[in-house]
C-alpha atoms as a PDB file:
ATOM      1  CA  UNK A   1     -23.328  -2.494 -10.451  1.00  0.00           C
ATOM      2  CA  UNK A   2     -22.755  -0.562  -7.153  1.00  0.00           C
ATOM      3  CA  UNK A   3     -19.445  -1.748  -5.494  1.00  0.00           C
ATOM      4  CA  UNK A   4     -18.633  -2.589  -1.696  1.00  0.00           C
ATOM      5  CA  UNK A   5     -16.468  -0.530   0.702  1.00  0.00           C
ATOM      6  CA  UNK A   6     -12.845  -0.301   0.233  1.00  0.00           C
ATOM      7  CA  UNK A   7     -10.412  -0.222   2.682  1.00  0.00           C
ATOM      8  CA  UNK A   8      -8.076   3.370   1.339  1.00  0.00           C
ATOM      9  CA  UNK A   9      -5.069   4.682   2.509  1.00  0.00           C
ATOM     10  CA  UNK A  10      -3.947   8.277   2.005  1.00  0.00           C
ATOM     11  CA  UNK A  11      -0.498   9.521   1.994  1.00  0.00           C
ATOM     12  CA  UNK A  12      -0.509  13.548   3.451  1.00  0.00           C
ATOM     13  CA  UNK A  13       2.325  15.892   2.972  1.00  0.00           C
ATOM     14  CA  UNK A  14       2.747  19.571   3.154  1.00  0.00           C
ATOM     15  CA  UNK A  15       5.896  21.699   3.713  1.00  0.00           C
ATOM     16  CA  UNK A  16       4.654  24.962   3.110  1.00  0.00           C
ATOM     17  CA  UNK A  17       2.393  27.138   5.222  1.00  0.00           C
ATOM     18  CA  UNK A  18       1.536  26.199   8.369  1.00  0.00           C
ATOM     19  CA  UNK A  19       1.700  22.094   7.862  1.00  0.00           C
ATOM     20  CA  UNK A  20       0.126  21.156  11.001  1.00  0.00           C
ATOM     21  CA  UNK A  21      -3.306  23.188  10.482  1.00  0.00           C
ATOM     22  CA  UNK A  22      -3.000  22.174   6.744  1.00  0.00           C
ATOM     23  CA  UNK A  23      -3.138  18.697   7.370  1.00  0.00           C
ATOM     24  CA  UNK A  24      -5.673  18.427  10.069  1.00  0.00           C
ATOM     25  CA  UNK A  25      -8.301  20.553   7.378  1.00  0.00           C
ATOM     26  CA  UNK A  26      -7.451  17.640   4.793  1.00  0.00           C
ATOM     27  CA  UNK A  27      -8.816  15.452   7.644  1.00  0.00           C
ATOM     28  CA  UNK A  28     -11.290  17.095   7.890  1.00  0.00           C
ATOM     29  CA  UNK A  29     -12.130  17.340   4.182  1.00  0.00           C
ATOM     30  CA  UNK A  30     -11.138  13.442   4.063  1.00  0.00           C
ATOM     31  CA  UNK A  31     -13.917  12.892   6.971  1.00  0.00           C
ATOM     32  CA  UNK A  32     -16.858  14.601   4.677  1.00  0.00           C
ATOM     33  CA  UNK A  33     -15.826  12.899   1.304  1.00  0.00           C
ATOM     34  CA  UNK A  34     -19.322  11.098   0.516  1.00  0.00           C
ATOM     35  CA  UNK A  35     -19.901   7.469   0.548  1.00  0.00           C
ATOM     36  CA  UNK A  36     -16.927   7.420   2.838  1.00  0.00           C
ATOM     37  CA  UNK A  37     -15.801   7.183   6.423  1.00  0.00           C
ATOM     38  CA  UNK A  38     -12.517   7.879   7.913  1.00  0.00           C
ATOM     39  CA  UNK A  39     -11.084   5.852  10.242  1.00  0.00           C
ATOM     40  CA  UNK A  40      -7.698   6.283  11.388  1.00  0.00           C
ATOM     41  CA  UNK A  41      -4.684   8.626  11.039  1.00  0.00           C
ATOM     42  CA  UNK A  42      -0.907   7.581  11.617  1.00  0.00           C
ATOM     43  CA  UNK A  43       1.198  10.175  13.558  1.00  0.00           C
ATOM     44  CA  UNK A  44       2.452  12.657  12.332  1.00  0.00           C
ATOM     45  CA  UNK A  45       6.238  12.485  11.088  1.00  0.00           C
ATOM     46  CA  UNK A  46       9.178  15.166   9.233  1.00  0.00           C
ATOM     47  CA  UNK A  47      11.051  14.378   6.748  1.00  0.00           C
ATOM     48  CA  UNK A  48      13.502  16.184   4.116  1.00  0.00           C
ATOM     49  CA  UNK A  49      12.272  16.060   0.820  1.00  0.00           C
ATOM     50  CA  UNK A  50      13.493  13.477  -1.586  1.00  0.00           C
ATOM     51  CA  UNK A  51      13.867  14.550  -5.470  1.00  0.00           C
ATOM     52  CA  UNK A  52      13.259  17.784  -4.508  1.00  0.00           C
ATOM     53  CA  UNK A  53      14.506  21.231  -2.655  1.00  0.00           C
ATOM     54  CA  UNK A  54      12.491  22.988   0.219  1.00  0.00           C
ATOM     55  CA  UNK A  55      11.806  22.941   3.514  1.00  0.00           C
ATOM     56  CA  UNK A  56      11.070  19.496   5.503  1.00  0.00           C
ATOM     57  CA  UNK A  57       8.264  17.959   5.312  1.00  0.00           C
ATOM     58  CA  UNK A  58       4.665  17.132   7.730  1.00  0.00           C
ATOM     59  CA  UNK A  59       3.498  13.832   6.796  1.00  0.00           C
ATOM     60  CA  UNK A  60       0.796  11.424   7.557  1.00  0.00           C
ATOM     61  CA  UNK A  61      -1.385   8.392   6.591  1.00  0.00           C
ATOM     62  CA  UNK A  62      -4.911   8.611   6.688  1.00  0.00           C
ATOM     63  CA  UNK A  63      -7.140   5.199   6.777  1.00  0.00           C
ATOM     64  CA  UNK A  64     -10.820   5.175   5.165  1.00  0.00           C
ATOM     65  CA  UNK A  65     -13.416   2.925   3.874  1.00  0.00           C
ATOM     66  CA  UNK A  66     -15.236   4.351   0.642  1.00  0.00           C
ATOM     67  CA  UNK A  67     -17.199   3.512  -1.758  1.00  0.00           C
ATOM     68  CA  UNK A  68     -16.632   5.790  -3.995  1.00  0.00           C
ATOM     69  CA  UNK A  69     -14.841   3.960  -7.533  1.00  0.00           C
ATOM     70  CA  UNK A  70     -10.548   5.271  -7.133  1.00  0.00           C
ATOM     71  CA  UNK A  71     -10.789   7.344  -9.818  1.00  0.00           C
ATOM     72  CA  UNK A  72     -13.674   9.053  -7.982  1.00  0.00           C
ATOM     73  CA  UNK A  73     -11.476   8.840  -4.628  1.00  0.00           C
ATOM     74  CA  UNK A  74      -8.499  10.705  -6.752  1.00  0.00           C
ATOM     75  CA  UNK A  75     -10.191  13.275  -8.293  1.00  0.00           C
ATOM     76  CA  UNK A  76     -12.179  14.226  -4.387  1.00  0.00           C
ATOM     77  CA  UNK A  77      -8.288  14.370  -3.716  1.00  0.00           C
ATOM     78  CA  UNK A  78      -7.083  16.802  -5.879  1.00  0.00           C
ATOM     79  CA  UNK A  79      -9.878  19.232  -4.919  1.00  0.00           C
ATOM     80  CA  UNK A  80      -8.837  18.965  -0.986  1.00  0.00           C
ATOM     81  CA  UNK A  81      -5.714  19.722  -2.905  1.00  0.00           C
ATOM     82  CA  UNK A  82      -6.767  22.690  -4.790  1.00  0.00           C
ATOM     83  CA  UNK A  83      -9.463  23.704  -1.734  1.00  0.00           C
ATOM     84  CA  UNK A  84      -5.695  24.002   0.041  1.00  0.00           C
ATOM     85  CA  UNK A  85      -3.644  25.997  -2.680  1.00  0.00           C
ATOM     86  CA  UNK A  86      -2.060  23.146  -4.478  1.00  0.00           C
ATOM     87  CA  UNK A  87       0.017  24.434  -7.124  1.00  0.00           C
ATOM     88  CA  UNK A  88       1.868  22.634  -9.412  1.00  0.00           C
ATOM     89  CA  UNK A  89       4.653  24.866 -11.063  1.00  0.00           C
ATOM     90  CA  UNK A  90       7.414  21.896 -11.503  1.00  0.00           C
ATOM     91  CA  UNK A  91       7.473  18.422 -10.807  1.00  0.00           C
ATOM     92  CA  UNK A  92       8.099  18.141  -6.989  1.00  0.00           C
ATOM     93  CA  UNK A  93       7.758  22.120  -6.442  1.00  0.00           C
ATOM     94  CA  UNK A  94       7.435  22.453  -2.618  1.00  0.00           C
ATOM     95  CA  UNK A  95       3.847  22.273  -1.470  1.00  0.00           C
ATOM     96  CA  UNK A  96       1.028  23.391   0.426  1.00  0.00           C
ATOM     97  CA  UNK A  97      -0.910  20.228   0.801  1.00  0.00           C
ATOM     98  CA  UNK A  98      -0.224  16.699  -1.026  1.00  0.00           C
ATOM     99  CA  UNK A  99      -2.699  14.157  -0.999  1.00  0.00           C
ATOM    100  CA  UNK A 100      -1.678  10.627  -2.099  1.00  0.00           C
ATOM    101  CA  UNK A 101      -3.774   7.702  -3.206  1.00  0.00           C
ATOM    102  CA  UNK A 102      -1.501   4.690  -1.963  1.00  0.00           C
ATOM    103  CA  UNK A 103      -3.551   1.969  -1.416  1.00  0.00           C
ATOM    104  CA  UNK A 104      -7.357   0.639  -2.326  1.00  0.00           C
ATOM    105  CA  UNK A 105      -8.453  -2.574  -1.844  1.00  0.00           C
ATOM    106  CA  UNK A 106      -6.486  -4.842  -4.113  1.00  0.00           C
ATOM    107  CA  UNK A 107      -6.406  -2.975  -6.589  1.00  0.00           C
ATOM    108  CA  UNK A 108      -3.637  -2.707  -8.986  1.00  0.00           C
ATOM    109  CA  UNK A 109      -4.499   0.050 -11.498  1.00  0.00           C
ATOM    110  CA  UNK A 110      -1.655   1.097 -13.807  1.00  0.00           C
ATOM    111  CA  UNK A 111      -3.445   4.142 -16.170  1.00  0.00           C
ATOM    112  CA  UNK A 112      -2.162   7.572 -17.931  1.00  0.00           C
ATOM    113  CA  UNK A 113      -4.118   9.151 -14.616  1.00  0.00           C
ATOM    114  CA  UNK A 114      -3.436   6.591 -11.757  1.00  0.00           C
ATOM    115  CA  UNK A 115      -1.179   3.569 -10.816  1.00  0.00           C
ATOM    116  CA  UNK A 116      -2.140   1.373  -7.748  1.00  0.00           C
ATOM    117  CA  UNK A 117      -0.507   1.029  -5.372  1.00  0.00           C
ATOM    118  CA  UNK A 118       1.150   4.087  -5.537  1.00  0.00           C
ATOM    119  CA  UNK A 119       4.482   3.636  -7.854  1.00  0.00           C
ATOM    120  CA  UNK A 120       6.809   5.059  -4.928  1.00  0.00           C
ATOM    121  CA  UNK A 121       5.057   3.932  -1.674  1.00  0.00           C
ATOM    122  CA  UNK A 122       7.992   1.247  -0.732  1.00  0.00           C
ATOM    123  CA  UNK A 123      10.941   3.169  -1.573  1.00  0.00           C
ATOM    124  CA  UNK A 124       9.516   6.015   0.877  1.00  0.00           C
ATOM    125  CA  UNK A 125       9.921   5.706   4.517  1.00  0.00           C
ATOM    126  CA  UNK A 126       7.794   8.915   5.437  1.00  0.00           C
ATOM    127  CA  UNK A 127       4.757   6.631   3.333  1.00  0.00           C
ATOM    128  CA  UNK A 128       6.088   3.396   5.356  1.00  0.00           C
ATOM    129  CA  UNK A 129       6.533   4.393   8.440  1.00  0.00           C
ATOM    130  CA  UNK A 130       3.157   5.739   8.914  1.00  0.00           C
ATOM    131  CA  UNK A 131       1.189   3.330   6.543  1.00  0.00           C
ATOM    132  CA  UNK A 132       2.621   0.402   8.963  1.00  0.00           C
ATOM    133  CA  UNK A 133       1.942   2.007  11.958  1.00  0.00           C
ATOM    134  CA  UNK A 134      -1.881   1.824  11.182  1.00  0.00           C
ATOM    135  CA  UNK A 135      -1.249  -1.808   9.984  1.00  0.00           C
ATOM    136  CA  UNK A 136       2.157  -3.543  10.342  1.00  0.00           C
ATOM    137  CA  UNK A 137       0.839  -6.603   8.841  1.00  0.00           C
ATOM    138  CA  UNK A 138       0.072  -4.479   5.422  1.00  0.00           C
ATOM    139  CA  UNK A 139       0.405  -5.948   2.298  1.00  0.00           C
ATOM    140  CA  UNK A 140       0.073  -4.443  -0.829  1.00  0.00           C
ATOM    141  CA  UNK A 141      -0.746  -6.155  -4.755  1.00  0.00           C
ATOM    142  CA  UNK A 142       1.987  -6.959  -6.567  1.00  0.00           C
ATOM    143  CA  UNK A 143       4.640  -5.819  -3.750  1.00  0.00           C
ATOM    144  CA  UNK A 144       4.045  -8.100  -0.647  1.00  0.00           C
ATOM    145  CA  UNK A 145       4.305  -7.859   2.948  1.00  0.00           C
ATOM    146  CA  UNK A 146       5.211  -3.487   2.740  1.00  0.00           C
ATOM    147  CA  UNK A 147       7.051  -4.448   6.301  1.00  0.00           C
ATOM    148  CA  UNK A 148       9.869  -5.857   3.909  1.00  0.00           C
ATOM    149  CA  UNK A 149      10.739  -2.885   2.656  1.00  0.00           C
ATOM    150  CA  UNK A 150      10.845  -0.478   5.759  1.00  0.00           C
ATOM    151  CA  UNK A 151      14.863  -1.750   7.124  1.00  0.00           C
ATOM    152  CA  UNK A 152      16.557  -0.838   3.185  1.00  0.00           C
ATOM    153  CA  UNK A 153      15.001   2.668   3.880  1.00  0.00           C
ATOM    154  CA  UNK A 154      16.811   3.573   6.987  1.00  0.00           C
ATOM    155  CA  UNK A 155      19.156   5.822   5.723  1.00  0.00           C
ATOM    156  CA  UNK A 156      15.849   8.333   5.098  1.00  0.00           C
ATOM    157  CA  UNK A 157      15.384   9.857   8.031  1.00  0.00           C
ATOM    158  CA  UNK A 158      12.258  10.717   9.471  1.00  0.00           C
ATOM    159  CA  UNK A 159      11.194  11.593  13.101  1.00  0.00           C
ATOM    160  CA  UNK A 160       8.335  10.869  14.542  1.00  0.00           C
ATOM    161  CA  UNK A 161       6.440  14.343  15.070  1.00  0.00           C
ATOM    162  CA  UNK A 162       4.443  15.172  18.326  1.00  0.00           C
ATOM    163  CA  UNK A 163       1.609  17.207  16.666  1.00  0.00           C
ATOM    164  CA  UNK A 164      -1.488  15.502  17.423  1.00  0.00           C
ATOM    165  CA  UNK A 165      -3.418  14.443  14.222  1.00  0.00           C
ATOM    166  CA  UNK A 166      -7.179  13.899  15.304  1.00  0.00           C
ATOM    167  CA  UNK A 167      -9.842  11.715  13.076  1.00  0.00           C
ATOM    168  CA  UNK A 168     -12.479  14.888  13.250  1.00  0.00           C
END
């Protein structure tokens, strides 16, 4: 049975390479994924890694209805990923493009290949910050109002970035 749109949200992330022109060509990857349409992206914001050694971060959130099933969504991900030298040495090796499935619908997924919503997205504030700027009245399954759990995160700091992220 063919499903309705989804409402998606996308977590980006690079800090390798040149971040800003890495995450505008997931955009525009994001904006020719089939059966979907992108409609917003958050600003742009840096952040020091967390779990992890590198350089600082480029992140974003990226807004789009689908209708393509999640696992379908996830696996158009990781070939943006790949199309963008993902490589995946050690678990949170610095990176040249990360693309994060945070969000769809109401789904709550919990499988060997994805968990929904994503299992870190509220103890992040580069995934917050940007997710509520699209919608600051957000809530996610099983978690709540995601506003709630932006003020326990201000000790990670992020700053708001002023490269301009277009929806191509």
């Amino acid at each position: 049975m063919p499903r309705g749109p989804s409402l998606a949200y996308i977590g980006l992330g690079a800090n390798l390479g040149d971040m800003a022109q890495t995450l505008q060509l997931a955009l525009v990857a994001l904006a020719a994924t089939p059966k979907s349409r992108l409609l917003a992206i958050s600003s742009a914001y840096s952040s020091a890694p967390i779990d992890s050694a590198g350089p600082d971060y480029l992140n974003a959130v990226a807004c789009l209805t689908t209708n393509l099933a999640p696992e379908a969504l996830l696996d158009r991900l990781l070939t943006i990923e790949l199309e963008h030298g993902r490589l995946r040495p050690y678990v949170n090796a610095p990176r040249t493009l990360d693309l994060d499935l945070l969000l769809y619908g109401d789904e709550l997924i919990s499988s060997p290949r994805l968990t929904l919503p994503h299992p870190r997205l509220h103890h992040r504030a580069f995934v917050l910050q940007p997710l509520l700027e699209l919608d600051p009245t957000l809530s996610a399954p099983g978690l709540g109002a995601l506003a709630a759990y932006l003020p326990p995160l201000a000790g990670q700091h992020i700053l708001r970035s002023p490269l301009p992220l277009r929806v191509p």
